[in-house]
N, C-alpha and C. Protein backbone atom coordinates (compact mmCIF):
# COMPACT_ATOMS: atom_id res chain seq x y z
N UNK A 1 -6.69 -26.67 -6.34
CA UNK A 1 -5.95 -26.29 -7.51
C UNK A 1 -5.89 -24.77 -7.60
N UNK A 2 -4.58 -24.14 -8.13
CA UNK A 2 -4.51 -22.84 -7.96
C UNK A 2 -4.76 -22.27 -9.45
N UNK A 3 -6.17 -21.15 -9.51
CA UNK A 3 -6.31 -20.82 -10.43
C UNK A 3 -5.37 -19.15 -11.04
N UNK A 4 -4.39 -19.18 -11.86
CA UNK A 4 -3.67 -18.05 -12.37
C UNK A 4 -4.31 -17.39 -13.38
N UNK A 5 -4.86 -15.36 -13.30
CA UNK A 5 -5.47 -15.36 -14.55
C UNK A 5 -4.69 -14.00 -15.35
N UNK A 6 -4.62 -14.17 -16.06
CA UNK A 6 -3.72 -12.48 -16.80
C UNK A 6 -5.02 -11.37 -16.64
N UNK A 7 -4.10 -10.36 -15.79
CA UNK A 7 -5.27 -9.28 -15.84
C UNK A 7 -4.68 -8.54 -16.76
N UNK A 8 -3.37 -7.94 -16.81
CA UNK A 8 -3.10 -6.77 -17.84
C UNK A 8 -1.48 -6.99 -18.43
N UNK A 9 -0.96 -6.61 -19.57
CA UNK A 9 0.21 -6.63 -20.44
C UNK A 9 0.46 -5.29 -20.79
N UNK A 10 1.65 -4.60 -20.26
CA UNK A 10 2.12 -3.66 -20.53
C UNK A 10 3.43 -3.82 -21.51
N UNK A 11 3.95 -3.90 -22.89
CA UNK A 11 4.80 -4.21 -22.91
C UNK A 11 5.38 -2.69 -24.03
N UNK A 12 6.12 -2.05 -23.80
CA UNK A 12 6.61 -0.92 -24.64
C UNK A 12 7.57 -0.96 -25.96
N UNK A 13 6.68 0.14 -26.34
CA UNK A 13 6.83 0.18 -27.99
C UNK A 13 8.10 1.71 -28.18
N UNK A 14 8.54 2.04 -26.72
CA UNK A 14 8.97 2.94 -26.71
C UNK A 14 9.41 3.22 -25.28
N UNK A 15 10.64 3.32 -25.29
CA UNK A 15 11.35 3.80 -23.46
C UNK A 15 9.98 4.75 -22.92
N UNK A 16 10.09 4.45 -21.71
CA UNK A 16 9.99 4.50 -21.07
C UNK A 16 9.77 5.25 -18.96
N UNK A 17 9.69 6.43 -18.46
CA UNK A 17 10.33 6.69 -17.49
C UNK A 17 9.72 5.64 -16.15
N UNK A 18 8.60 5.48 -16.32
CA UNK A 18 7.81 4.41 -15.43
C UNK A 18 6.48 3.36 -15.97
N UNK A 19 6.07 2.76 -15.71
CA UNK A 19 4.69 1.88 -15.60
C UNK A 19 4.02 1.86 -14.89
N UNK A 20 3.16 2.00 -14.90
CA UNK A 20 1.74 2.20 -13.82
C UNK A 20 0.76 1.01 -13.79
N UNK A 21 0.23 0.27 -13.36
CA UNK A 21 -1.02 -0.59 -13.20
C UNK A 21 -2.10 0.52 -12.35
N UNK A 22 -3.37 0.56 -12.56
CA UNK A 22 -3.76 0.81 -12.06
C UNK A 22 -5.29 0.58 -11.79
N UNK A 23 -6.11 0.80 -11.16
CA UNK A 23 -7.63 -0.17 -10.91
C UNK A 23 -7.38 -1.71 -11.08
N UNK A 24 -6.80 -1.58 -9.96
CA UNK A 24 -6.36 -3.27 -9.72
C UNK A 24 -7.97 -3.77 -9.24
N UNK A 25 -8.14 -5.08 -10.01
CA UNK A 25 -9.73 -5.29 -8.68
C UNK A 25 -9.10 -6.11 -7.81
N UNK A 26 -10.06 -6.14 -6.60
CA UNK A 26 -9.88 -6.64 -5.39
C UNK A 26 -10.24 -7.95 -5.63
N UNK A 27 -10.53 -8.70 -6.32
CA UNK A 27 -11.41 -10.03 -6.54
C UNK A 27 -9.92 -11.39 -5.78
N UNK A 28 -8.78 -10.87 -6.02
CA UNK A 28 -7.67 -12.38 -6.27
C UNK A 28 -7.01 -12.70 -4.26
N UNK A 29 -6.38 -13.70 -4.36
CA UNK A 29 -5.86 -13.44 -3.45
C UNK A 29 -5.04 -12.79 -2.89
N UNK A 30 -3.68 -12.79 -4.23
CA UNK A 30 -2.61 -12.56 -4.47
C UNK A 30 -2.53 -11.89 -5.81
N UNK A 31 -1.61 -11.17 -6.16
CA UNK A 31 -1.34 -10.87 -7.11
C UNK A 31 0.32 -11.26 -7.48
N UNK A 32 0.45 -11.00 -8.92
CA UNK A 32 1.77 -11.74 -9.29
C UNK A 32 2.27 -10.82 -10.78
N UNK A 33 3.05 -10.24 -10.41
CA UNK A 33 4.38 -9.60 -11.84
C UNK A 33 5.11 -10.44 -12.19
N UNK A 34 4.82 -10.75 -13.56
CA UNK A 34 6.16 -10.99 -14.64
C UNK A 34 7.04 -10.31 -15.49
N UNK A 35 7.90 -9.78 -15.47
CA UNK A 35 8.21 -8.65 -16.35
C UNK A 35 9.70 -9.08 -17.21
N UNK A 36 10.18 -8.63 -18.13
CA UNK A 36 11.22 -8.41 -18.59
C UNK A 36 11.54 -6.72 -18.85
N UNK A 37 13.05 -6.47 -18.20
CA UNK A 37 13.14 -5.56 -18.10
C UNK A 37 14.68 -4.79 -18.56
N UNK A 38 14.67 -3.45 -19.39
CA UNK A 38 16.23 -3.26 -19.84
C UNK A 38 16.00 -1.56 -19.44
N UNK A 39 17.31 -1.19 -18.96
CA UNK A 39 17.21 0.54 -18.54
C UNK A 39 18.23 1.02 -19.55
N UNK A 40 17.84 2.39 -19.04
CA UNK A 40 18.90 3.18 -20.37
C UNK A 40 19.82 3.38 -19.82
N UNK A 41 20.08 3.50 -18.78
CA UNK A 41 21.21 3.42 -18.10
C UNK A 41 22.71 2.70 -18.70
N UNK A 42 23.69 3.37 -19.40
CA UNK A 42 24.77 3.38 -20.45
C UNK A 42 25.83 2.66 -19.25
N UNK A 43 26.01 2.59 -17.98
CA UNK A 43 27.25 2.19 -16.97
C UNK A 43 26.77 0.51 -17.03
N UNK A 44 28.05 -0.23 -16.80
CA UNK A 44 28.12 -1.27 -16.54
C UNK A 44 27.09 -2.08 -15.28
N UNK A 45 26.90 -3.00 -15.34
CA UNK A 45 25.89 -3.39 -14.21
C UNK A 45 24.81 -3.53 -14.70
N UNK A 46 23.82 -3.32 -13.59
CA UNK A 46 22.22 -3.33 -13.73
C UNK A 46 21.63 -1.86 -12.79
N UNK A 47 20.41 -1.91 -13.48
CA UNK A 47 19.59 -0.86 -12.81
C UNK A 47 18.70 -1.16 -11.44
N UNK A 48 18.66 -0.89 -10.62
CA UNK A 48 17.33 -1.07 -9.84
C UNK A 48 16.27 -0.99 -10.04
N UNK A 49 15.39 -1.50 -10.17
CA UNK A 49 13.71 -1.46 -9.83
C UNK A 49 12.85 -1.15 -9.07
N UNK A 50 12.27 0.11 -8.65
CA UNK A 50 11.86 0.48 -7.66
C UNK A 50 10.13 0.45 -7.61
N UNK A 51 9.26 -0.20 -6.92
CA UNK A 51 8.53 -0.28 -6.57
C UNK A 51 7.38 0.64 -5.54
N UNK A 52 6.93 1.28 -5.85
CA UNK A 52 5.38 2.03 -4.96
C UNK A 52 3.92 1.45 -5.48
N UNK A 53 3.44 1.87 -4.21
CA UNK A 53 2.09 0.99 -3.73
C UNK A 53 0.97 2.08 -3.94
N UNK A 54 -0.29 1.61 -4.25
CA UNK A 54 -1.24 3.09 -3.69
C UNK A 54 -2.59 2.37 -3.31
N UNK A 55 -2.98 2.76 -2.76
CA UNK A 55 -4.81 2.62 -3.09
C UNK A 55 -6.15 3.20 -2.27
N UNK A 56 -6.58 3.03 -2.43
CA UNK A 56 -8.06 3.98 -2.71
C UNK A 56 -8.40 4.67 -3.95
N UNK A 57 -7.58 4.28 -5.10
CA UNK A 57 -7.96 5.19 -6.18
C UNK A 57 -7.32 6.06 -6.36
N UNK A 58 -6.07 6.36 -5.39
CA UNK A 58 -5.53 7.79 -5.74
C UNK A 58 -4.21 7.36 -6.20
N UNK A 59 -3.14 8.30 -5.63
CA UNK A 59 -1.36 7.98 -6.36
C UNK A 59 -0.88 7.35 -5.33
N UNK A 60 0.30 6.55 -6.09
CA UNK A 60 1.41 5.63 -5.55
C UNK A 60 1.53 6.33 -4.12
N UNK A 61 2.11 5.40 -3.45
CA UNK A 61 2.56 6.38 -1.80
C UNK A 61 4.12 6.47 -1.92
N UNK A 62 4.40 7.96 -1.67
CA UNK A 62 5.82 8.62 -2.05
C UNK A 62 6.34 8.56 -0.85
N UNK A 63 5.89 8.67 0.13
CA UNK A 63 6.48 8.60 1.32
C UNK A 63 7.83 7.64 2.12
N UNK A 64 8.04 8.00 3.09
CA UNK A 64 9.34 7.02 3.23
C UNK A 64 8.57 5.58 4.34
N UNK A 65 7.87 4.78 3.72
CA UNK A 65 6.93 3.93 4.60
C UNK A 65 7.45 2.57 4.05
N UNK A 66 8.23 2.61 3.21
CA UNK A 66 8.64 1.16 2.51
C UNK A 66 9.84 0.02 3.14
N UNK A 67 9.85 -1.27 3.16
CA UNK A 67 11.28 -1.50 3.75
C UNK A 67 11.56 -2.89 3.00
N UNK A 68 12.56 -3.32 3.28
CA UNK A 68 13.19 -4.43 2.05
C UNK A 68 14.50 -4.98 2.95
N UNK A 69 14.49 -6.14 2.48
CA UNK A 69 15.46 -7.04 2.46
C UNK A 69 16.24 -7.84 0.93
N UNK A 70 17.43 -7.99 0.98
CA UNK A 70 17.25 -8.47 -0.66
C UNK A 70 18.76 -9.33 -0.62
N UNK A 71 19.30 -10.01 -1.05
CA UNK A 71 20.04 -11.16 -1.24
C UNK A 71 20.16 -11.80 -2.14
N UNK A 72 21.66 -11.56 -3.03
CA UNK A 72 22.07 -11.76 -3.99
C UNK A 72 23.13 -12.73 -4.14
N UNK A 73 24.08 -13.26 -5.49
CA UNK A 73 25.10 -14.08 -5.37
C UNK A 73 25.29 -13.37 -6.71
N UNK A 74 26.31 -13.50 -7.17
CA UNK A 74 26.86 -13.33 -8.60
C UNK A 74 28.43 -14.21 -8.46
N UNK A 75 28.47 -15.54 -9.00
CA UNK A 75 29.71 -16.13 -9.31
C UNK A 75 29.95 -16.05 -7.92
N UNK A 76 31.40 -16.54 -7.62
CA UNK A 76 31.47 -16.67 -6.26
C UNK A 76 31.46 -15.48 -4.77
N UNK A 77 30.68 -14.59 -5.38
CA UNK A 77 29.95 -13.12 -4.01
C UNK A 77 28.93 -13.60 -3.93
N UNK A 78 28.34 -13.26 -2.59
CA UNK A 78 27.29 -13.06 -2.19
C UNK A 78 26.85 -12.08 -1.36
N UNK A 79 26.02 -11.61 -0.99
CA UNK A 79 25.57 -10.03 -0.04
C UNK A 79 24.46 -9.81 0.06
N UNK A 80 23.86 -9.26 0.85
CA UNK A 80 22.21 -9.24 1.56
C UNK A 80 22.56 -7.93 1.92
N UNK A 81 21.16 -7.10 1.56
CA UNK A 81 21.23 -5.88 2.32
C UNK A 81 19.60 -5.56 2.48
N UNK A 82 19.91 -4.62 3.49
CA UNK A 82 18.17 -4.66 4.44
C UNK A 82 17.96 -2.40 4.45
N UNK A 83 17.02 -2.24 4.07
CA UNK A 83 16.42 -1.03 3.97
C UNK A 83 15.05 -0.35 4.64
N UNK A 84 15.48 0.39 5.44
CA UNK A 84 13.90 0.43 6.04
C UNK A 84 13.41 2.11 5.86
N UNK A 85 12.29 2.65 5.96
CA UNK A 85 12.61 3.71 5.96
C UNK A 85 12.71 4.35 4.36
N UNK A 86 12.43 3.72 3.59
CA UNK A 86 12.59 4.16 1.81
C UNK A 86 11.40 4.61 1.40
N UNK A 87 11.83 4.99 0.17
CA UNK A 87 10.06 5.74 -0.64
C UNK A 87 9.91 4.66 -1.72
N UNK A 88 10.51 3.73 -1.34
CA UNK A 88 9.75 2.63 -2.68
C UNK A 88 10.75 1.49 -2.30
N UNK A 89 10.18 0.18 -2.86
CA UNK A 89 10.84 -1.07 -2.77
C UNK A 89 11.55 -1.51 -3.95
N UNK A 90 12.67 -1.39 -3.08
CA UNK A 90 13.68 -1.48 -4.32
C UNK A 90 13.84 -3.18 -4.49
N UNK A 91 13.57 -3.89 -4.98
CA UNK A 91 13.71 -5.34 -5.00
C UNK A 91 13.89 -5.80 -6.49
N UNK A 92 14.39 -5.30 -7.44
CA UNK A 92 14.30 -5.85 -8.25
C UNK A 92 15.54 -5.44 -9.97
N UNK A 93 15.83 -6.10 -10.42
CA UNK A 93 16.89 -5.53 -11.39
C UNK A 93 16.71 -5.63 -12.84
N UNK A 94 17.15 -4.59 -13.85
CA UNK A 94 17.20 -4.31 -15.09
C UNK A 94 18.28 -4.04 -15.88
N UNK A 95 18.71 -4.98 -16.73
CA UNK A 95 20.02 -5.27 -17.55
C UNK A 95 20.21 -3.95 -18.20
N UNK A 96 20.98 -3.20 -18.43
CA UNK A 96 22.06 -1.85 -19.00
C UNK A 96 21.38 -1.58 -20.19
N UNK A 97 21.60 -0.63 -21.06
CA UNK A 97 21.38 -0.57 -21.98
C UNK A 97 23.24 -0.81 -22.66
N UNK A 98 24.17 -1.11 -21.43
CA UNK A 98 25.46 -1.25 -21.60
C UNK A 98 25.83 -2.71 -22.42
N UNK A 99 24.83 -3.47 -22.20
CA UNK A 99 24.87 -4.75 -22.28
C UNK A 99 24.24 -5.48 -23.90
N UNK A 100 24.37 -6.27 -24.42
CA UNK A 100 24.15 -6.53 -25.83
C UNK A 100 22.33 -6.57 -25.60
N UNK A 101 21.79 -5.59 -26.59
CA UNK A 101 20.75 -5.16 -26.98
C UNK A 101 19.28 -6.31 -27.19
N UNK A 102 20.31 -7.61 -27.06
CA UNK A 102 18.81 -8.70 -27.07
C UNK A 102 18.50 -9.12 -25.38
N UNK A 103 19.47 -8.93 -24.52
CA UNK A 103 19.69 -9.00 -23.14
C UNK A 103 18.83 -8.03 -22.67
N UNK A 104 17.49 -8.92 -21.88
CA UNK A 104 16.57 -8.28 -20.91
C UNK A 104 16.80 -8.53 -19.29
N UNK A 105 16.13 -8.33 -18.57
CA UNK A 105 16.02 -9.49 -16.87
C UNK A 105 14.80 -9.60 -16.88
N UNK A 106 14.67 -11.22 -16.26
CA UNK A 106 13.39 -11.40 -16.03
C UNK A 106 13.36 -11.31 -14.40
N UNK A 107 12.28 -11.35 -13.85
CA UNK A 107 11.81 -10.93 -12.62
C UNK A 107 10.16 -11.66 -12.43
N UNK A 108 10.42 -11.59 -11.34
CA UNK A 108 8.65 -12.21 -10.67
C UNK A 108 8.43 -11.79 -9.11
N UNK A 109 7.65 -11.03 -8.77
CA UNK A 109 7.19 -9.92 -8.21
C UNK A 109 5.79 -10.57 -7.39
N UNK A 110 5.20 -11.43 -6.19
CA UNK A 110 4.01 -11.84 -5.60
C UNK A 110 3.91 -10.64 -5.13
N UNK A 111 2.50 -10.05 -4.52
CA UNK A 111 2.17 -9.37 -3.97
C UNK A 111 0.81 -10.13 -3.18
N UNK A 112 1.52 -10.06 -1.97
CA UNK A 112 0.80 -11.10 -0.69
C UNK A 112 -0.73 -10.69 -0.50
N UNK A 113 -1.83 -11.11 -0.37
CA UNK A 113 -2.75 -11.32 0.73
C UNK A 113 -2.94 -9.17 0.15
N UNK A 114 -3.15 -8.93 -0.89
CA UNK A 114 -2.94 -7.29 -1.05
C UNK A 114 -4.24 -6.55 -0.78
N UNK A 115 -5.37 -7.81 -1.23
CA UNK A 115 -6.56 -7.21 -1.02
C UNK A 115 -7.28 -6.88 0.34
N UNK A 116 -6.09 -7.49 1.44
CA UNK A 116 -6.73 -7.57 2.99
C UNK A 116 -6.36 -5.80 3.45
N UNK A 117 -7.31 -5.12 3.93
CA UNK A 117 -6.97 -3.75 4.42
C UNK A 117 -6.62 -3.87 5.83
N UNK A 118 -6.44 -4.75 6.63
CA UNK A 118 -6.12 -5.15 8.22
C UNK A 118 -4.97 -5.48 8.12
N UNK A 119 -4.09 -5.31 7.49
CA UNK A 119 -2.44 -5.44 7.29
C UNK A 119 -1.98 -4.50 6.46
N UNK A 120 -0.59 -4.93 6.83
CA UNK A 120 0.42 -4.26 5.89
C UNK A 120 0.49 -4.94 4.63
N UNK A 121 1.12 -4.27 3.73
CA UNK A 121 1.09 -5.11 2.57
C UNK A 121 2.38 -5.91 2.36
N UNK A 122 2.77 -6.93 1.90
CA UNK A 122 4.24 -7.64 1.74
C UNK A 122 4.38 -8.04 0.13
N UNK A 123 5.80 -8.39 -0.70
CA UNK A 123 5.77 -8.60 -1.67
C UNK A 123 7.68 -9.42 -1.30
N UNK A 124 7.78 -10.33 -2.29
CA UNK A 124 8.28 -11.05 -2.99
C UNK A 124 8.99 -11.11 -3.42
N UNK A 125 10.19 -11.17 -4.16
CA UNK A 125 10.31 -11.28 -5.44
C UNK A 125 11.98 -12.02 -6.14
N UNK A 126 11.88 -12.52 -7.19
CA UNK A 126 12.82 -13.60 -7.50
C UNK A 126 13.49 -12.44 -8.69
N UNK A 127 14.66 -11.98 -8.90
CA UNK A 127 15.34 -11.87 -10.26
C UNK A 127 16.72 -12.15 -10.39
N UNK A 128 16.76 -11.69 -11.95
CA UNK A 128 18.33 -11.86 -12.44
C UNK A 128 18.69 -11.01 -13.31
N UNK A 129 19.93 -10.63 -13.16
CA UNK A 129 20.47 -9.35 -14.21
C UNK A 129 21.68 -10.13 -14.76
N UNK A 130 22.49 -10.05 -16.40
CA UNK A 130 23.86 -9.74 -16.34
C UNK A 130 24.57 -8.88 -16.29
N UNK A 131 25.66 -9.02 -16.23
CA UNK A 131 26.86 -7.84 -15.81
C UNK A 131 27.71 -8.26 -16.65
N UNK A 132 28.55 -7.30 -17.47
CA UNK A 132 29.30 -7.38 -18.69
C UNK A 132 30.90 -7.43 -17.49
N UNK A 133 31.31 -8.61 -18.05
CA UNK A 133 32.99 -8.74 -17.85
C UNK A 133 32.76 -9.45 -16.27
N UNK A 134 31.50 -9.97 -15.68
CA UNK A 134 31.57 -10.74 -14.40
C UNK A 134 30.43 -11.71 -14.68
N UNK A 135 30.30 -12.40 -13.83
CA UNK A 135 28.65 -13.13 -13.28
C UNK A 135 27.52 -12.60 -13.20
N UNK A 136 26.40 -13.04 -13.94
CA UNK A 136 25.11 -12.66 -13.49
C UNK A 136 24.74 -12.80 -12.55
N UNK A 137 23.72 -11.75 -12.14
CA UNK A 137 23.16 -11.48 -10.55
C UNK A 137 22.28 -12.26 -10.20
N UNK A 138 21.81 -12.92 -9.43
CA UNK A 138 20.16 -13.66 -8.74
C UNK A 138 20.15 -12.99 -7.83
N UNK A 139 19.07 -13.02 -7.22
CA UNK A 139 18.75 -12.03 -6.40
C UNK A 139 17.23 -12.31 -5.51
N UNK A 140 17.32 -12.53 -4.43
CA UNK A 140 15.74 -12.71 -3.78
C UNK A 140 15.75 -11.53 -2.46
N UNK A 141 14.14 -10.98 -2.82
CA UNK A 141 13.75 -9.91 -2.26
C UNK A 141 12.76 -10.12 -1.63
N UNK A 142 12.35 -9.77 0.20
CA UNK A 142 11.18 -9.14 0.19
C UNK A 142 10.74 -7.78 0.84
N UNK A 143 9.84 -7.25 0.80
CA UNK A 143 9.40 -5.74 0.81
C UNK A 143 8.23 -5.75 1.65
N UNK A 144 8.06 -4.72 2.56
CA UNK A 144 6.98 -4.23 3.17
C UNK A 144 6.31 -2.46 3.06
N UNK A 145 5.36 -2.46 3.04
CA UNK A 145 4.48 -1.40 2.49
C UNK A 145 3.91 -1.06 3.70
N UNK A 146 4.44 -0.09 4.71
CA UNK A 146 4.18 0.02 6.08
C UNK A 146 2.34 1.12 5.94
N UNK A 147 1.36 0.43 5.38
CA UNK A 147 0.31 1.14 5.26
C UNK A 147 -1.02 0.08 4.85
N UNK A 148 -1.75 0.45 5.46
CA UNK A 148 -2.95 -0.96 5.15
C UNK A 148 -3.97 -0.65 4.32
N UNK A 149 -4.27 -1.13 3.47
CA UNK A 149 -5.80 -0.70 2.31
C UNK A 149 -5.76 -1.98 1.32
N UNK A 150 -6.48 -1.98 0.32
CA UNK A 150 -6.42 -2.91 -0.54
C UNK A 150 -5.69 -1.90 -1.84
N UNK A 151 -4.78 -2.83 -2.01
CA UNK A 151 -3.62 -2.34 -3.31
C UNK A 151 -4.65 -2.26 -4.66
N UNK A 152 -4.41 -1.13 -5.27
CA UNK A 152 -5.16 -1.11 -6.22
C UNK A 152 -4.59 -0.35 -7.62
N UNK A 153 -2.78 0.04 -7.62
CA UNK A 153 -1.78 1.02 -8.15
C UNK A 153 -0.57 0.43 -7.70
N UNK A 154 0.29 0.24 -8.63
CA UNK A 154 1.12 -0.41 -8.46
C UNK A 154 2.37 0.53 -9.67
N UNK A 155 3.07 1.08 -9.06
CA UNK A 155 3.91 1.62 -9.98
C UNK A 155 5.38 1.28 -10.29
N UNK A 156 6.48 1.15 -11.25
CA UNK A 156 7.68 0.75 -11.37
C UNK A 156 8.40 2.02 -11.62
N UNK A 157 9.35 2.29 -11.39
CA UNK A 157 10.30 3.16 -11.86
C UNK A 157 11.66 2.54 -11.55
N UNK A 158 12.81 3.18 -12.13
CA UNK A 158 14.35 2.76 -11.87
C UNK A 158 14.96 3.80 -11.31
N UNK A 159 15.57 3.74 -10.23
CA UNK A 159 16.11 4.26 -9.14
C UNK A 159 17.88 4.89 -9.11
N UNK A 160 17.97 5.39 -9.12
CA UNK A 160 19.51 6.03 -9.33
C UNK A 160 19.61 6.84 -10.31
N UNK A 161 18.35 7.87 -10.55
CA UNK A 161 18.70 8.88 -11.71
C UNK A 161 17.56 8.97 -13.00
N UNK A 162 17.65 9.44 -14.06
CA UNK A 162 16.72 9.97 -14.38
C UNK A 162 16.54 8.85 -15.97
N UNK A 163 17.05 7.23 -15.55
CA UNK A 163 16.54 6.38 -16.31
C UNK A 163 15.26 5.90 -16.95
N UNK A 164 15.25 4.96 -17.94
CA UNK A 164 13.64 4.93 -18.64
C UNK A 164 13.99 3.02 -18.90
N UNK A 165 12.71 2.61 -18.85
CA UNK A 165 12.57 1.35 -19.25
C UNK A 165 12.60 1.43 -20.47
N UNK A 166 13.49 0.89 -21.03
CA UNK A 166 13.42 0.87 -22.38
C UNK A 166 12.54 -0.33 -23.45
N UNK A 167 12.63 -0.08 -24.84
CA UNK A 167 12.01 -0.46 -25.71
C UNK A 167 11.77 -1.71 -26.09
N UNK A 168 10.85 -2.54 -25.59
CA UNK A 168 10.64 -4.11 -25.36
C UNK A 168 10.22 -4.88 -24.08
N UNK A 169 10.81 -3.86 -23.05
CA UNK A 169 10.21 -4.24 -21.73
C UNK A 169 8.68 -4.68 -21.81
N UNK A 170 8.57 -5.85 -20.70
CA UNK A 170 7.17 -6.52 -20.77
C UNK A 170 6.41 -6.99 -19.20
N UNK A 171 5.60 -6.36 -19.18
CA UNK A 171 5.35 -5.95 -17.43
C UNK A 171 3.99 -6.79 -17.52
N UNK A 172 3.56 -8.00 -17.35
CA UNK A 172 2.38 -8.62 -17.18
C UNK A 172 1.23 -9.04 -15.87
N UNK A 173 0.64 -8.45 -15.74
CA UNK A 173 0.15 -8.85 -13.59
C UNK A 173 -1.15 -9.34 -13.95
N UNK A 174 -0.96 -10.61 -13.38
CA UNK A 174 -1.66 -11.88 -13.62
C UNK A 174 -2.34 -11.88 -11.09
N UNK A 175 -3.72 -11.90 -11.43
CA UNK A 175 -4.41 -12.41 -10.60
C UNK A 175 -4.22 -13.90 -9.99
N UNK A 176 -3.86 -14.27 -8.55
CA UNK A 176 -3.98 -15.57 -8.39
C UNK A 176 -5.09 -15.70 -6.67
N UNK A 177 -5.54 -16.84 -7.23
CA UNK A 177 -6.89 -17.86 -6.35
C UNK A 177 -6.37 -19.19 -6.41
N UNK A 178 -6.71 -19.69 -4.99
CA UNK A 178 -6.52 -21.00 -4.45
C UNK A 178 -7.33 -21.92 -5.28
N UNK A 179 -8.77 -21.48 -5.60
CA UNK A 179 -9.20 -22.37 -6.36
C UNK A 179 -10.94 -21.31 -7.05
């Protein structure tokens, strides 16, 4: 039986420019993000979600060591695109601030096997955005963290400019064990 446990709830009382987790313990197998998420970002669409890794205690890794795959549909499109070579994993999306004001995205974010330092790290992840005047987005992602340690910093930011998570966003990372 798989035991799921809430380690921490970030949820803002106030935009936003990033979220941080940080002193992750090493105890789980896996780790797992739930979030709901809205950017300030005023243009039609959705925002990106950008993802960095860190650990030993120190900061996220800025470097260009990250890579991604990601695959989407909205109504009848579909499109996959692959990134290697980035400073963060972009896998993930956040509804406009363009978009009616009770409209969040939800998202779910695994982070593989994180505590093993003899690998790379890998992550996951399932979301959905809407888009005003088309189809909402789905979207499945996964990401590699070309650097080995046990993850212990986990940071979010939105990608394309000098956006903020805005006011309500809810970032929860829940520990998971086989048993």
């Amino acid at each position: 039986m798989a035991v799921i446990e809430a380690i921490a709830t970030t949820y803002l009382e106030a935009d936003a420019a990033s979220v941080t987790f940080s002193s992750i313990p090493a105890t789980y197998e896996h780790l797992q993000f739930r979030l709901t998420a809205r950017s300030s970002r005023a243009a039609t669409g959705q925002a990106t979600l950008d993802v960095q890794l860190g650990t030993g205690g120190g900061a996220v890794d800025t470097g260009a060591n990250y890579s991604r795959h990601y695959m989407r549909g909205s109504g009848t499109i579909a499109d996959a695109q692959v990134a290697t070579g980035s400073t963060a994993i972009d896998c993930m999306r956040a509804v406009n601030a363009y978009e009616a004001s009770t409209k969040y995205s939800p998202s779910i974010m695994d982070i593989l096997d994180y505590a093993n330092a003899n690998k790379n790290t890998t992550v996951q992840a399932t979301t959905w955005a809407d888009k005003a005047g088309s189809n909402p987005e789905l979207g499945f992602a996964s990401g590699l963290w070309d650097a080995t340690g046990a993850v212990d910093r986990v940071k979010f930011t939105l990608s394309g400019g000098s956006y903020n998570f805005m006011r309500g966003s809810e970032f929860t990372l829940y520990g998971l064990n086989s048993a």
